[in-house]
PDB file of N, CA and C in Angstrom:
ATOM      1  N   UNK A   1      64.282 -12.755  58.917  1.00  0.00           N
ATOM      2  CA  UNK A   1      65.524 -13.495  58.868  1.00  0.00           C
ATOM      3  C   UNK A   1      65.695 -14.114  57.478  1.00  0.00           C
ATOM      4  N   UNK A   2      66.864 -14.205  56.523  1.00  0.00           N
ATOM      5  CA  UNK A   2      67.232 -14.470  55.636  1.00  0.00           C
ATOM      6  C   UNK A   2      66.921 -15.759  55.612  1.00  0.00           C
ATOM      7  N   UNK A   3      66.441 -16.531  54.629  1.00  0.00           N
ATOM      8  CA  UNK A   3      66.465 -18.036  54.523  1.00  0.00           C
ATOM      9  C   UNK A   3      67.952 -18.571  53.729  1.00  0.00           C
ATOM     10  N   UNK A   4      68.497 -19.611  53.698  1.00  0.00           N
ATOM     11  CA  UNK A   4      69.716 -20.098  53.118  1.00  0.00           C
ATOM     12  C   UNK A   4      69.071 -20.726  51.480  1.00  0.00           C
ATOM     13  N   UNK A   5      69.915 -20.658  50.234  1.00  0.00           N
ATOM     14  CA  UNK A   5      69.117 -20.782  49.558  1.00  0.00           C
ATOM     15  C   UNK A   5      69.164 -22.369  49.620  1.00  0.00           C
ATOM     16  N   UNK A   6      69.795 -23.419  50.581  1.00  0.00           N
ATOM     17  CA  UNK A   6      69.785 -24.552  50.476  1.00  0.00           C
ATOM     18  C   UNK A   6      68.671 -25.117  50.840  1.00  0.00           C
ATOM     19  N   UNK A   7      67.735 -24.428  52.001  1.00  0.00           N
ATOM     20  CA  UNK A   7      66.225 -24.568  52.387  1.00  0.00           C
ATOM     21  C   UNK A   7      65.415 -24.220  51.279  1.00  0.00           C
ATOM     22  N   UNK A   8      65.184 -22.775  50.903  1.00  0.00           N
ATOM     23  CA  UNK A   8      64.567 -22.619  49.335  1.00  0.00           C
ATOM     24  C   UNK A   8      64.405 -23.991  48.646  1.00  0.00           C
ATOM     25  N   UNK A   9      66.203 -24.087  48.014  1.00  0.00           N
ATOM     26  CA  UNK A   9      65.763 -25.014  47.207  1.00  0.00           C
ATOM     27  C   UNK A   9      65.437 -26.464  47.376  1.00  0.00           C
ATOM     28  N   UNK A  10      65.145 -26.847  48.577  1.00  0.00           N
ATOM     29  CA  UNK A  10      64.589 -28.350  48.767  1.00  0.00           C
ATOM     30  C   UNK A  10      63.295 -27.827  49.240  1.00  0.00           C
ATOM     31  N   UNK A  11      62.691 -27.343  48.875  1.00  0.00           N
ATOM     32  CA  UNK A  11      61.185 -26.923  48.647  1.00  0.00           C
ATOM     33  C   UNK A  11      60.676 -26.736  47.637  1.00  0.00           C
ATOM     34  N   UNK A  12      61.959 -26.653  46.283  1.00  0.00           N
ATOM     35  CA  UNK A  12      60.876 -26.308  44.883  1.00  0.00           C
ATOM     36  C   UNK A  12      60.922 -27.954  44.566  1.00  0.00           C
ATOM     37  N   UNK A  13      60.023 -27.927  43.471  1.00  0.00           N
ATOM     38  CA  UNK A  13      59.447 -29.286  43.130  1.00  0.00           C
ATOM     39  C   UNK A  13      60.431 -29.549  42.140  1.00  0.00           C
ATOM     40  N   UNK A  14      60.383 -30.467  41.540  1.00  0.00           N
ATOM     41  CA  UNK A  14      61.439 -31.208  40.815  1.00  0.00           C
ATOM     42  C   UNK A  14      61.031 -30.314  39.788  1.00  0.00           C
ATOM     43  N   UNK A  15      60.230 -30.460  38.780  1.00  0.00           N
ATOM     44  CA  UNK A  15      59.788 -29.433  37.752  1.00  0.00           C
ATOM     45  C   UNK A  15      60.978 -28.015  38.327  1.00  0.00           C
ATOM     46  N   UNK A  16      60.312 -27.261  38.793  1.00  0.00           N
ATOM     47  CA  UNK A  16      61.444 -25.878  39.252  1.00  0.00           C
ATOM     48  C   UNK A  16      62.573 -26.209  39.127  1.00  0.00           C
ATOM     49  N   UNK A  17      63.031 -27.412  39.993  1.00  0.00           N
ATOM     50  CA  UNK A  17      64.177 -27.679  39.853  1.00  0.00           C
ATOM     51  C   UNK A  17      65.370 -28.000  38.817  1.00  0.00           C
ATOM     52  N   UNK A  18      64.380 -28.337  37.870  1.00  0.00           N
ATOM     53  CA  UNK A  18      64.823 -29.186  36.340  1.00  0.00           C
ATOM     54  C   UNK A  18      65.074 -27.375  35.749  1.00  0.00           C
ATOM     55  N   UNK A  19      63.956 -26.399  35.527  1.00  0.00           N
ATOM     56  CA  UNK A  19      64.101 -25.891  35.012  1.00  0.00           C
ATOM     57  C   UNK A  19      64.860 -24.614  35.110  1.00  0.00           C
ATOM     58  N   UNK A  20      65.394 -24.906  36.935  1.00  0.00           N
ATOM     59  CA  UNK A  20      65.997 -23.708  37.209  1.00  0.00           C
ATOM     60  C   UNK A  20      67.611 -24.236  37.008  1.00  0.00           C
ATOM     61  N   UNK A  21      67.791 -25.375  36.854  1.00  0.00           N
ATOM     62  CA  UNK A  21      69.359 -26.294  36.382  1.00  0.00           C
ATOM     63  C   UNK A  21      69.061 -25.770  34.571  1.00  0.00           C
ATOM     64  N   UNK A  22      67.957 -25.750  33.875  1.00  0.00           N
ATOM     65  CA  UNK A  22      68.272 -25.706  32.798  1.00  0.00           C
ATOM     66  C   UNK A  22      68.476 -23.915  31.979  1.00  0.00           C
ATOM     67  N   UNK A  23      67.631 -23.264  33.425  1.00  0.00           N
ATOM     68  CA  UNK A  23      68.209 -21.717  32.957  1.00  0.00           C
ATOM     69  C   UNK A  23      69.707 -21.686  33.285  1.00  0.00           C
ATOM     70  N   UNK A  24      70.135 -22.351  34.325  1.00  0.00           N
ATOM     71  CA  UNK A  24      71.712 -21.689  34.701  1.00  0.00           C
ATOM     72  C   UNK A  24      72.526 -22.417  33.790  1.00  0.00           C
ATOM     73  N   UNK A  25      72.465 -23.480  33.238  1.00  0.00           N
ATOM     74  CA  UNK A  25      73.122 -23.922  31.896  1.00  0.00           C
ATOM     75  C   UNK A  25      73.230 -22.844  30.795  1.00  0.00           C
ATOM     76  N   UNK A  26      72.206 -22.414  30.161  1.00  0.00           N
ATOM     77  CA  UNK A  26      71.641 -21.519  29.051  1.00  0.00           C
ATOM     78  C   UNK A  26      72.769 -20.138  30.001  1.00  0.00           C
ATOM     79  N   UNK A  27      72.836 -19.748  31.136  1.00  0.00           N
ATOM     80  CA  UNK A  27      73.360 -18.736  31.549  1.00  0.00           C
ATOM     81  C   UNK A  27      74.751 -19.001  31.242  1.00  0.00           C
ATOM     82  N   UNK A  28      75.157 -19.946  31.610  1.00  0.00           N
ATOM     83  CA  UNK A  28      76.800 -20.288  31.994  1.00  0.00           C
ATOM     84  C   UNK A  28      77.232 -20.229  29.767  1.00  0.00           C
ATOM     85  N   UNK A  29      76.658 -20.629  29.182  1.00  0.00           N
ATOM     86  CA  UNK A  29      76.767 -20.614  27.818  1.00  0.00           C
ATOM     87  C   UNK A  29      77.246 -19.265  27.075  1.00  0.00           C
ATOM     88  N   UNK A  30      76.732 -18.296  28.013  1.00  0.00           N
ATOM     89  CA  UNK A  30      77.135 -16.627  27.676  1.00  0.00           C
ATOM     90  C   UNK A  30      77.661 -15.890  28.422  1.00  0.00           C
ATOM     91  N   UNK A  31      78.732 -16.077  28.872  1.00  0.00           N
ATOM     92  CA  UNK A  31      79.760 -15.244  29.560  1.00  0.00           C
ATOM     93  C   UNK A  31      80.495 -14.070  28.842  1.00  0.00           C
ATOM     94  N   UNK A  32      81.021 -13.005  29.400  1.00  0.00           N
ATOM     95  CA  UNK A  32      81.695 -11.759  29.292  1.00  0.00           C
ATOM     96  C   UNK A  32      83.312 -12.378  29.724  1.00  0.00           C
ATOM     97  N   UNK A  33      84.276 -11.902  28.599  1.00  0.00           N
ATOM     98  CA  UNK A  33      85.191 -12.770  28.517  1.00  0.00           C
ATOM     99  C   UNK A  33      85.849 -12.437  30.520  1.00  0.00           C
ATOM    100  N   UNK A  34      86.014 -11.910  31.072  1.00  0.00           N
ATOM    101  CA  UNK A  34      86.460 -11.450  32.734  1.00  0.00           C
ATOM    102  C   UNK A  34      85.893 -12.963  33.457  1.00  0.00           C
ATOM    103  N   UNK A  35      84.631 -13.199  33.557  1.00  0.00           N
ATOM    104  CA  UNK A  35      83.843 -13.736  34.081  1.00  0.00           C
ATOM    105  C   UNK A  35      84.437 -15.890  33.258  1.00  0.00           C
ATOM    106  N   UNK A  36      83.996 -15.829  32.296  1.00  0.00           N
ATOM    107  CA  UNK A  36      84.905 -16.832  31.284  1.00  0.00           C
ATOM    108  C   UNK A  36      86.376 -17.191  31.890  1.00  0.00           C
ATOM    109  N   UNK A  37      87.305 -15.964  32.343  1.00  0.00           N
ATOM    110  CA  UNK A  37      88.791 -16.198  32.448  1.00  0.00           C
ATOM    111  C   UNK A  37      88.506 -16.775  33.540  1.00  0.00           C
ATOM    112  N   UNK A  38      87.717 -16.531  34.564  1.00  0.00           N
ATOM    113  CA  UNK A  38      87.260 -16.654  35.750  1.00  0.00           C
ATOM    114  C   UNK A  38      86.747 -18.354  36.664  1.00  0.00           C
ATOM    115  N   UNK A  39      86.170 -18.287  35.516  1.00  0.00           N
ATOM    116  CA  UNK A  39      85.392 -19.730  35.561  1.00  0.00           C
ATOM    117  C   UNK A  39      86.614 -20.488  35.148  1.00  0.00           C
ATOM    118  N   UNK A  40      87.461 -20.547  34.858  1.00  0.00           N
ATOM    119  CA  UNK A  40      88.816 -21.334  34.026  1.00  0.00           C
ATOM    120  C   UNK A  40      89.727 -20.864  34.771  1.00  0.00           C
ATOM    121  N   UNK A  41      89.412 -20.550  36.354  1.00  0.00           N
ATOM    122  CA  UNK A  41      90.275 -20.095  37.307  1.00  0.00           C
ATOM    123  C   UNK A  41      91.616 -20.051  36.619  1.00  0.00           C
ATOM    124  N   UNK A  42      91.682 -19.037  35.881  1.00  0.00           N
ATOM    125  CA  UNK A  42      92.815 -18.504  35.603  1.00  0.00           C
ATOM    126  C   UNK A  42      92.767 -16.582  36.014  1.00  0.00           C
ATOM    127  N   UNK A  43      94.089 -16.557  36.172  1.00  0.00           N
ATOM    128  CA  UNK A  43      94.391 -15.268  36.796  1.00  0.00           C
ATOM    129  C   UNK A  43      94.711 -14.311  35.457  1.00  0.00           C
ATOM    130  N   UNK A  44      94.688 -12.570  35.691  1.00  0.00           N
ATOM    131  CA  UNK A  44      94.613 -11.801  34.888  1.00  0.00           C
ATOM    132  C   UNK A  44      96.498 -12.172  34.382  1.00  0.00           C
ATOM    133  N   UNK A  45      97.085 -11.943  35.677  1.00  0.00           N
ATOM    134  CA  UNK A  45      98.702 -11.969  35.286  1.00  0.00           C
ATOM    135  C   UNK A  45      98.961 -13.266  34.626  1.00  0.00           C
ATOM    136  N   UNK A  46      98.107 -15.101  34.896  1.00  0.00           N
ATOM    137  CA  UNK A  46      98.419 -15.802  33.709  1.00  0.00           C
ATOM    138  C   UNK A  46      98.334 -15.270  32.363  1.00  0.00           C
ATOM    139  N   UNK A  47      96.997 -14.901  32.388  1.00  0.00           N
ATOM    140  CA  UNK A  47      96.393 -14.706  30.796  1.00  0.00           C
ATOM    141  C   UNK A  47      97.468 -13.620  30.742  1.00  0.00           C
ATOM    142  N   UNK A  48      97.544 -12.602  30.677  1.00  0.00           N
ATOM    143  CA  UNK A  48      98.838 -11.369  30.210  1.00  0.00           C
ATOM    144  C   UNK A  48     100.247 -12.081  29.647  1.00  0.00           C
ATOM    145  N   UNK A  49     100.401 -13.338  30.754  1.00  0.00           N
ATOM    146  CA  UNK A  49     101.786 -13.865  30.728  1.00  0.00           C
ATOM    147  C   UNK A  49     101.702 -14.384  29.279  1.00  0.00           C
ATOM    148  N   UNK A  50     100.753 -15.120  29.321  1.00  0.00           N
ATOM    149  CA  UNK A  50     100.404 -15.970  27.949  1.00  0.00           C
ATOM    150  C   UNK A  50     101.198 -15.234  26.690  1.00  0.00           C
ATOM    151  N   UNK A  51     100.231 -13.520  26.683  1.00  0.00           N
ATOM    152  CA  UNK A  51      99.932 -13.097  25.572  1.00  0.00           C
ATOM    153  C   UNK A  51     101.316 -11.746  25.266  1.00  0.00           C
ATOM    154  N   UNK A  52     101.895 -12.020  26.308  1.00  0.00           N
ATOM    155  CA  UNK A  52     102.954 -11.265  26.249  1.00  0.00           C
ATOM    156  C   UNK A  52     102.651 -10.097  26.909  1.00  0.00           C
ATOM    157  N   UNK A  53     101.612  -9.548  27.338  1.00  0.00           N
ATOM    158  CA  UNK A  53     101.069  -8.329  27.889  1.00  0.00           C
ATOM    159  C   UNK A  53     101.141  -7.954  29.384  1.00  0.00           C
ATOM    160  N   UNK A  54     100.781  -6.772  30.105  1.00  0.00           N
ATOM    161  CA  UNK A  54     100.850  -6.755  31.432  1.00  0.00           C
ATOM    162  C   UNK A  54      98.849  -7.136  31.542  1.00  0.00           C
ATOM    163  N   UNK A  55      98.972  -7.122  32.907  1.00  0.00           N
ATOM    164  CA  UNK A  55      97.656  -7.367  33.958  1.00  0.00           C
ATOM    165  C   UNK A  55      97.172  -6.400  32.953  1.00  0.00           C
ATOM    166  N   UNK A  56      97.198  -4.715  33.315  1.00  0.00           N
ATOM    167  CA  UNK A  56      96.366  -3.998  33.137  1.00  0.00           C
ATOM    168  C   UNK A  56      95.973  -4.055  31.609  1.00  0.00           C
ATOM    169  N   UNK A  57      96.795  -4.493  30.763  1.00  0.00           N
ATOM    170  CA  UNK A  57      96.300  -4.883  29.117  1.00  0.00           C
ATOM    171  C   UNK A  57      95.296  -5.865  29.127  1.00  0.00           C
ATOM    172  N   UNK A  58      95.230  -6.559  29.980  1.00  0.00           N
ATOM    173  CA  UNK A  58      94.331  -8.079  30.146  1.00  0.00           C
ATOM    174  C   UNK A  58      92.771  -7.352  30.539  1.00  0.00           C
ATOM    175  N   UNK A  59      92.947  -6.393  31.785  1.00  0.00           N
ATOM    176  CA  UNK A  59      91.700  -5.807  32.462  1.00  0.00           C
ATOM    177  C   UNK A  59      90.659  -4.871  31.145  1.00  0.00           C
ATOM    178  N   UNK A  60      91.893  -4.437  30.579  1.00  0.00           N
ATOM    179  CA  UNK A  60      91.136  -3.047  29.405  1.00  0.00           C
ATOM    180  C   UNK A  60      90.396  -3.811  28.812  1.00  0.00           C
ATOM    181  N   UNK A  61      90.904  -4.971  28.192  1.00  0.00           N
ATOM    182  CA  UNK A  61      90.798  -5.910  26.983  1.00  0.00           C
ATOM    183  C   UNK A  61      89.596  -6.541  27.572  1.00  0.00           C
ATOM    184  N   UNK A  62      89.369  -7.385  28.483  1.00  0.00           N
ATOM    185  CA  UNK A  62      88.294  -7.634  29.268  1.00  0.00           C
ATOM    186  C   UNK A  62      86.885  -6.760  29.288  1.00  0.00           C
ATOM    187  N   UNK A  63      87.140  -5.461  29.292  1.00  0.00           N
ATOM    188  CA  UNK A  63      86.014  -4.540  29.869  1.00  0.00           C
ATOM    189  C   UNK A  63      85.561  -4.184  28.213  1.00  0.00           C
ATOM    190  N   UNK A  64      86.226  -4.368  27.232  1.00  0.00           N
ATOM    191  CA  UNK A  64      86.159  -3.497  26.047  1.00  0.00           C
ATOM    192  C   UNK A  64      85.070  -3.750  25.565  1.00  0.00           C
ATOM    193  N   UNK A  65      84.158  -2.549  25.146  1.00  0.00           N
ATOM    194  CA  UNK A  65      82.674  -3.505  24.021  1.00  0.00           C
ATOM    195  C   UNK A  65      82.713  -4.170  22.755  1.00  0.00           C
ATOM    196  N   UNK A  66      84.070  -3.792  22.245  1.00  0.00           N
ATOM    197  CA  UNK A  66      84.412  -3.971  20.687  1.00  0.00           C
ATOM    198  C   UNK A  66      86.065  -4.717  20.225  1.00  0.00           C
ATOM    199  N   UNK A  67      85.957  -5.759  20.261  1.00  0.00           N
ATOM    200  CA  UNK A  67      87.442  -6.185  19.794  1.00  0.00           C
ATOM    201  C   UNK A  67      87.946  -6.460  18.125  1.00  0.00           C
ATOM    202  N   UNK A  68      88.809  -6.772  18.287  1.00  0.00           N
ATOM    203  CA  UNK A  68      89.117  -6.944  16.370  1.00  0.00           C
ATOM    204  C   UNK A  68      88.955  -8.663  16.672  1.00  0.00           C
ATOM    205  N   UNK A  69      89.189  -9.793  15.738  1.00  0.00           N
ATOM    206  CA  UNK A  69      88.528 -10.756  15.871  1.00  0.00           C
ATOM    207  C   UNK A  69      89.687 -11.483  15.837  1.00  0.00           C
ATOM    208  N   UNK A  70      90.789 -10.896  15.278  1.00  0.00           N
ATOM    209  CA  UNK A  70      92.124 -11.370  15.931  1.00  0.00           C
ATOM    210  C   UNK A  70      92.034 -11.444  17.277  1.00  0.00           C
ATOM    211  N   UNK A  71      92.563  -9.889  17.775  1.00  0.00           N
ATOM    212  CA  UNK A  71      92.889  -9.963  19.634  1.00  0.00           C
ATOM    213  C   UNK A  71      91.560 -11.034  20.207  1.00  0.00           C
ATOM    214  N   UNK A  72      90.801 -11.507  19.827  1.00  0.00           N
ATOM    215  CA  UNK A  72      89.564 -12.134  20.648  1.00  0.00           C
ATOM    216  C   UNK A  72      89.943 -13.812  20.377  1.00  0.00           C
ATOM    217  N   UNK A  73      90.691 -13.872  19.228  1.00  0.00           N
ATOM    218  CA  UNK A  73      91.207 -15.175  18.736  1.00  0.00           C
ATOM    219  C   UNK A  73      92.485 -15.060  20.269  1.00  0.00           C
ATOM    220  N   UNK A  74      93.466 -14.498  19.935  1.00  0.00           N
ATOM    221  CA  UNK A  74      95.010 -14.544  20.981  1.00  0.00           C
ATOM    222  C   UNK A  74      93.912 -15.071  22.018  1.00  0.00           C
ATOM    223  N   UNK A  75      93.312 -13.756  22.845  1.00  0.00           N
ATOM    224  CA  UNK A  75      92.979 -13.898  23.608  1.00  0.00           C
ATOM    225  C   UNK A  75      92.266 -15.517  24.443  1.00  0.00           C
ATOM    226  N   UNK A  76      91.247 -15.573  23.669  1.00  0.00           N
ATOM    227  CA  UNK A  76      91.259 -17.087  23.693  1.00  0.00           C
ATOM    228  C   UNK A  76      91.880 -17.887  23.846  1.00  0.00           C
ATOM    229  N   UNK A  77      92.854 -18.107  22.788  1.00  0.00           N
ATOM    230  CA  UNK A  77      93.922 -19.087  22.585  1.00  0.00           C
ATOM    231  C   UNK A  77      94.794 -18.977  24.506  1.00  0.00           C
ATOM    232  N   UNK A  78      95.024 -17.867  24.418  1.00  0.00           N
ATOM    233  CA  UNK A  78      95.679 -17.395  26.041  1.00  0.00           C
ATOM    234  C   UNK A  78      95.335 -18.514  26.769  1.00  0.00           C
ATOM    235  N   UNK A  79      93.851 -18.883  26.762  1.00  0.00           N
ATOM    236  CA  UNK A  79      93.414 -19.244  27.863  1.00  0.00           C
ATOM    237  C   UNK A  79      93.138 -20.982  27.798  1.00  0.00           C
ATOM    238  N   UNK A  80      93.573 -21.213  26.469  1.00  0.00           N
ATOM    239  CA  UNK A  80      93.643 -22.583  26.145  1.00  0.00           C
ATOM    240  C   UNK A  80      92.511 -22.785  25.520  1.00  0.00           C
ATOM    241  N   UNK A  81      91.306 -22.172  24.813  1.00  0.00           N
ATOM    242  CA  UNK A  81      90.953 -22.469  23.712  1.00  0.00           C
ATOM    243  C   UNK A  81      90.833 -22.106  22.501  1.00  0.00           C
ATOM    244  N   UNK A  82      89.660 -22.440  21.737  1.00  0.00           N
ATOM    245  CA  UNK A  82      90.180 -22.475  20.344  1.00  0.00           C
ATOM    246  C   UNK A  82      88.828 -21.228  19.782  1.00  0.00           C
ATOM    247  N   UNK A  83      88.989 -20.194  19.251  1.00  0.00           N
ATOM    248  CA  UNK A  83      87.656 -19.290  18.710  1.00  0.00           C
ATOM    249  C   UNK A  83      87.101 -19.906  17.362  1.00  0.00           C
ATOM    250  N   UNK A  84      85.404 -20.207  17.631  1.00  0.00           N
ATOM    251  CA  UNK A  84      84.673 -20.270  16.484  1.00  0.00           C
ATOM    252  C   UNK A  84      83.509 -19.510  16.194  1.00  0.00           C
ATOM    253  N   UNK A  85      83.250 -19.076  15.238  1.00  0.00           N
ATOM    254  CA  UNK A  85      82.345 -17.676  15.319  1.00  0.00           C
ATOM    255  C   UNK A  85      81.556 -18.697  13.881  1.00  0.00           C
ATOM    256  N   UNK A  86      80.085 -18.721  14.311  1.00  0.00           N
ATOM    257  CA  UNK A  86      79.055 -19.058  13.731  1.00  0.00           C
ATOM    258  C   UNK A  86      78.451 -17.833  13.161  1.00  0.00           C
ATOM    259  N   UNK A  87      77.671 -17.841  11.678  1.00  0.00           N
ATOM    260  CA  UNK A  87      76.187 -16.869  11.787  1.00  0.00           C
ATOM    261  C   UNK A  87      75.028 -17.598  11.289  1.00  0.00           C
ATOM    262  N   UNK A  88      73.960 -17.362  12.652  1.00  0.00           N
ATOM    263  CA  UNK A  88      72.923 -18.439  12.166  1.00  0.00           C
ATOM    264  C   UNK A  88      71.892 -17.857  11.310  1.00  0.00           C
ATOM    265  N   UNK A  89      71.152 -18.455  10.192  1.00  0.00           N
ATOM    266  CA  UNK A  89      70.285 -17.872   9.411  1.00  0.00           C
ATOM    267  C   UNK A  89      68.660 -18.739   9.688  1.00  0.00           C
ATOM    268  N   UNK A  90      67.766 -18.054   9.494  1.00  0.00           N
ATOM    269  CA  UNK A  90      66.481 -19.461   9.140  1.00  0.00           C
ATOM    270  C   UNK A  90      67.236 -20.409   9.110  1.00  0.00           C
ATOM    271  N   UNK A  91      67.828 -20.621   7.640  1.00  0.00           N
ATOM    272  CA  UNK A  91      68.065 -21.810   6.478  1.00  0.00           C
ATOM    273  C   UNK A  91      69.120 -22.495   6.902  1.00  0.00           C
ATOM    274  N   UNK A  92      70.085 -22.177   8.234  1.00  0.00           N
ATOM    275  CA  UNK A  92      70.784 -23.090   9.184  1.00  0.00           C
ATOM    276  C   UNK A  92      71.909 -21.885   9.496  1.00  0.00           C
ATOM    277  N   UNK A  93      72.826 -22.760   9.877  1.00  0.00           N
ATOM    278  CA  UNK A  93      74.146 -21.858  10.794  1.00  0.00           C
ATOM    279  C   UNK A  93      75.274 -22.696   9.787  1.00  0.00           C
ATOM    280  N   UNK A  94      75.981 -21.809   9.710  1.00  0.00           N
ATOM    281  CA  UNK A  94      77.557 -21.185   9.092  1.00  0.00           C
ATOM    282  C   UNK A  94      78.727 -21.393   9.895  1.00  0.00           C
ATOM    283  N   UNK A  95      79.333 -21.782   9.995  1.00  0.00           N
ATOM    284  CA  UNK A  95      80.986 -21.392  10.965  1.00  0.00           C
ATOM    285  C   UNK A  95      81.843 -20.745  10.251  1.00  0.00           C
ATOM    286  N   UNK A  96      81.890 -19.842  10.136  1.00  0.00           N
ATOM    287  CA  UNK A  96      83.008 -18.439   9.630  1.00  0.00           C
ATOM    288  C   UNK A  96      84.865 -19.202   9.814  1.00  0.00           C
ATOM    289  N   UNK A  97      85.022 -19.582   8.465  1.00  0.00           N
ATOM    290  CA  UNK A  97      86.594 -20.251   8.685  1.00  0.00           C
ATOM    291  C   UNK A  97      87.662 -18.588   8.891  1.00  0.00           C
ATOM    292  N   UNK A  98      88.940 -18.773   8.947  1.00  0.00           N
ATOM    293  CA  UNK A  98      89.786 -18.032   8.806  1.00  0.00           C
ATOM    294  C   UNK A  98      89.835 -16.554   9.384  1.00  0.00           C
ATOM    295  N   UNK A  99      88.957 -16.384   9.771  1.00  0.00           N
ATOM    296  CA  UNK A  99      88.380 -14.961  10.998  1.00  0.00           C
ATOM    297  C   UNK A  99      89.781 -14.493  11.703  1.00  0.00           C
ATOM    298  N   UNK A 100      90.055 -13.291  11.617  1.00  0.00           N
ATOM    299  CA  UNK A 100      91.475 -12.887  12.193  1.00  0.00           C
ATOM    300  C   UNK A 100      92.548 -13.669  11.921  1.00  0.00           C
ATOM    301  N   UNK A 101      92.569 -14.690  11.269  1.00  0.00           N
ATOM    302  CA  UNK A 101      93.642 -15.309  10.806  1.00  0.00           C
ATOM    303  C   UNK A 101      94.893 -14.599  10.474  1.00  0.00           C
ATOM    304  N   UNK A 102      95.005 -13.816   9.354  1.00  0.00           N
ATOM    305  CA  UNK A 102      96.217 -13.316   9.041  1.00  0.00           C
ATOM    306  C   UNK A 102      97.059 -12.713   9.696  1.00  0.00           C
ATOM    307  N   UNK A 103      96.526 -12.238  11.240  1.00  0.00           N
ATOM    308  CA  UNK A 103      96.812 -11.766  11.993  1.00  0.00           C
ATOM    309  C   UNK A 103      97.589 -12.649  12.801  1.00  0.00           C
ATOM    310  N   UNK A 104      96.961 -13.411  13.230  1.00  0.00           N
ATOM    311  CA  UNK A 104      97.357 -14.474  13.835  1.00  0.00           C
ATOM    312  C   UNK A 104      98.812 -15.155  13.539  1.00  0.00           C
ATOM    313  N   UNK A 105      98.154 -15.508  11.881  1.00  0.00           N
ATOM    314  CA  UNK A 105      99.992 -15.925  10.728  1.00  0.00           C
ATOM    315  C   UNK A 105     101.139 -15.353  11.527  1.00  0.00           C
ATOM    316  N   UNK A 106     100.913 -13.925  11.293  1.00  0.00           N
ATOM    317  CA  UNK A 106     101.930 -13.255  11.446  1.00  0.00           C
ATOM    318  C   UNK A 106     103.043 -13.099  12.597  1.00  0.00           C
ATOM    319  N   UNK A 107     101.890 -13.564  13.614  1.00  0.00           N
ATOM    320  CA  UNK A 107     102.653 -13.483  14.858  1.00  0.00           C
ATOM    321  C   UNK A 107     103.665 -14.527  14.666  1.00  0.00           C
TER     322      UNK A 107
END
């Protein structure tokens, strides 16, 4: 018989517990943008509405492995936030200004 995981988890020790709250943090930090729109219970036909697009432009765009850094900027923006793209080195981390920008201008 299946256990509920609400029994499970009032059996792990606080330790487990701490550290299984601090993997699903570290998880929730890296989302696939579908999953992201998701969590921000927003719907495919909002986000489309946003961006001027239909549903099925929203779904492609979602699944894609490779975007331009514009459409990933709109896209964002769609959903009410703002894109910042870091690159971290040893010698510290960077925030990349103006990234798809001109693109953006234009609209």
């Amino acid at each position: 018989m299946a256990k509920r995981f609400s029994e499970l988890r009032a059996k792990m020790s606080p330790a487990a517990k701490a550290e299984a709250a601090r993997v699903a943090a570290e998880l929730r930090k890296e989302l696939p943008l579908h999953q992201l729109r998701q969590a921000l219970k927003l719907s495919q036909e909002k986000v489309a509405q946003e961006l001027g697009a239909t549903q099925a432009a929203v779904s492609r765009l979602e699944h894609r492995p490779d975007l331009f850094v514009s459409t990933l900027r709109r896209f964002i923006e769609a959903m009410g936030g703002e894109l910042e793209v870091r690159a971290h080195f040893p010698t510290g981390t960077v925030t990349l200004a103006d990234l798809g920008m001109a693109a953006h201008a234009a609209r």
